[in-house]
Protein backbone atom coordinates (compact mmCIF):
# COMPACT_ATOMS: atom_id res chain seq x y z
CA UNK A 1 0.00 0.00 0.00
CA UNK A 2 2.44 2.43 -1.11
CA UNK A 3 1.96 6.06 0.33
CA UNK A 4 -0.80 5.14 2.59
CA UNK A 5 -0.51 5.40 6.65
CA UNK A 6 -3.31 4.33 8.69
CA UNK A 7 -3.09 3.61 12.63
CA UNK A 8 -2.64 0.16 13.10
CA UNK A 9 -3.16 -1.63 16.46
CA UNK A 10 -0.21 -3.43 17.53
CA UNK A 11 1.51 -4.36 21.00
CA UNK A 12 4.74 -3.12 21.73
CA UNK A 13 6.55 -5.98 22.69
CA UNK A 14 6.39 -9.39 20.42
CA UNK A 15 8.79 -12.29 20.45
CA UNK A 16 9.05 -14.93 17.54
CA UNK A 17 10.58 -18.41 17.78
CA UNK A 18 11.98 -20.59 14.64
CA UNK A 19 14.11 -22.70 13.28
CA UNK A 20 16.99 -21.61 11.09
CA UNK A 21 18.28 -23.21 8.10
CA UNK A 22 20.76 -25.48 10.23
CA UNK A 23 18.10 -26.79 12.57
CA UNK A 24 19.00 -24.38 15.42
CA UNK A 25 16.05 -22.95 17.56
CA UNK A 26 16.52 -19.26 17.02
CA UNK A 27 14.54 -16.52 19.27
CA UNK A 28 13.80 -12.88 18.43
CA UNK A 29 12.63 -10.75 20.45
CA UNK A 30 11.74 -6.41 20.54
CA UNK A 31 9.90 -3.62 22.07
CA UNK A 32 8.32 -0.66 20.73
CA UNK A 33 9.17 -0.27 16.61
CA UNK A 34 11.24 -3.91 16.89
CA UNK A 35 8.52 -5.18 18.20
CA UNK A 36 6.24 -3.77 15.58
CA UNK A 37 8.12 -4.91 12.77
CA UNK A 38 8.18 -8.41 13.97
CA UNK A 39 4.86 -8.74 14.02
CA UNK A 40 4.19 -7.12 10.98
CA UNK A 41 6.70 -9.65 9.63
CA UNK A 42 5.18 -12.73 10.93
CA UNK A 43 1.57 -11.31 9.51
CA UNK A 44 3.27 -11.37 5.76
CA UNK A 45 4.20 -15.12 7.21
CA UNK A 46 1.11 -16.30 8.21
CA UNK A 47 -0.60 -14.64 5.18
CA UNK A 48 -2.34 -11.31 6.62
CA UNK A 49 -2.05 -8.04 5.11
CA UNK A 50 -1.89 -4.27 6.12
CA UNK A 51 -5.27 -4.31 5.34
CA UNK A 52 -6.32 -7.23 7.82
CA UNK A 53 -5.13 -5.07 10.90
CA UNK A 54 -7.29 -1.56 10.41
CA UNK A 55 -10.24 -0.90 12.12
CA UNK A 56 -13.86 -1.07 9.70
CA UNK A 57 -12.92 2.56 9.37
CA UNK A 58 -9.39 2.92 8.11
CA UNK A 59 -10.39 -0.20 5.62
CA UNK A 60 -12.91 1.55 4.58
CA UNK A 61 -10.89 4.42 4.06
CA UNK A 62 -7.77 2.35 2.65
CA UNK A 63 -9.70 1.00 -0.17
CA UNK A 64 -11.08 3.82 -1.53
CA UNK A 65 -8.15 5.49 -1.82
CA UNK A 66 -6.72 2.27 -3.52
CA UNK A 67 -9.88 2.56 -6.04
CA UNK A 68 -9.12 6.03 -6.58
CA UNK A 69 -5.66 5.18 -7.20
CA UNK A 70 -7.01 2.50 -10.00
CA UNK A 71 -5.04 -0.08 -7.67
């Protein structure tokens, strides 16, 4: 959604556990923005989008700008 900025609810702490490529349990963990961006990163892996977090409002709001923008 490029140029578009709507609030987003989010906690400010997240913490993500995997498995890297050589088997090894690996941890991440942030507060405030690094905790935003990882869970903004695990919503791209679990298949949810930008869109999926805003209130009725903002959606509302979101896609008609996108229809304005022909996107």
């Amino acid at each position: 959604m490029p140029g578009l900025f709507f609030p987003t609810e989010r906690g400010w702490y997240a913490r993500a556990e995997g498995i890297d490529l050589d088997g090894k349990k690996k941890i991440v963990e942030g507060e405030e923005l690094m905790g935003r961006c990882i869970q903004h990163e695990c919503d791209h892996l679990d298949g949810h989008l930008y869109l999926d977090r805003l209130s009725k409002k903002y959606r509302k709001k979101a896609m008609a700008e996108l229809r304005k923008q022909g996107l």
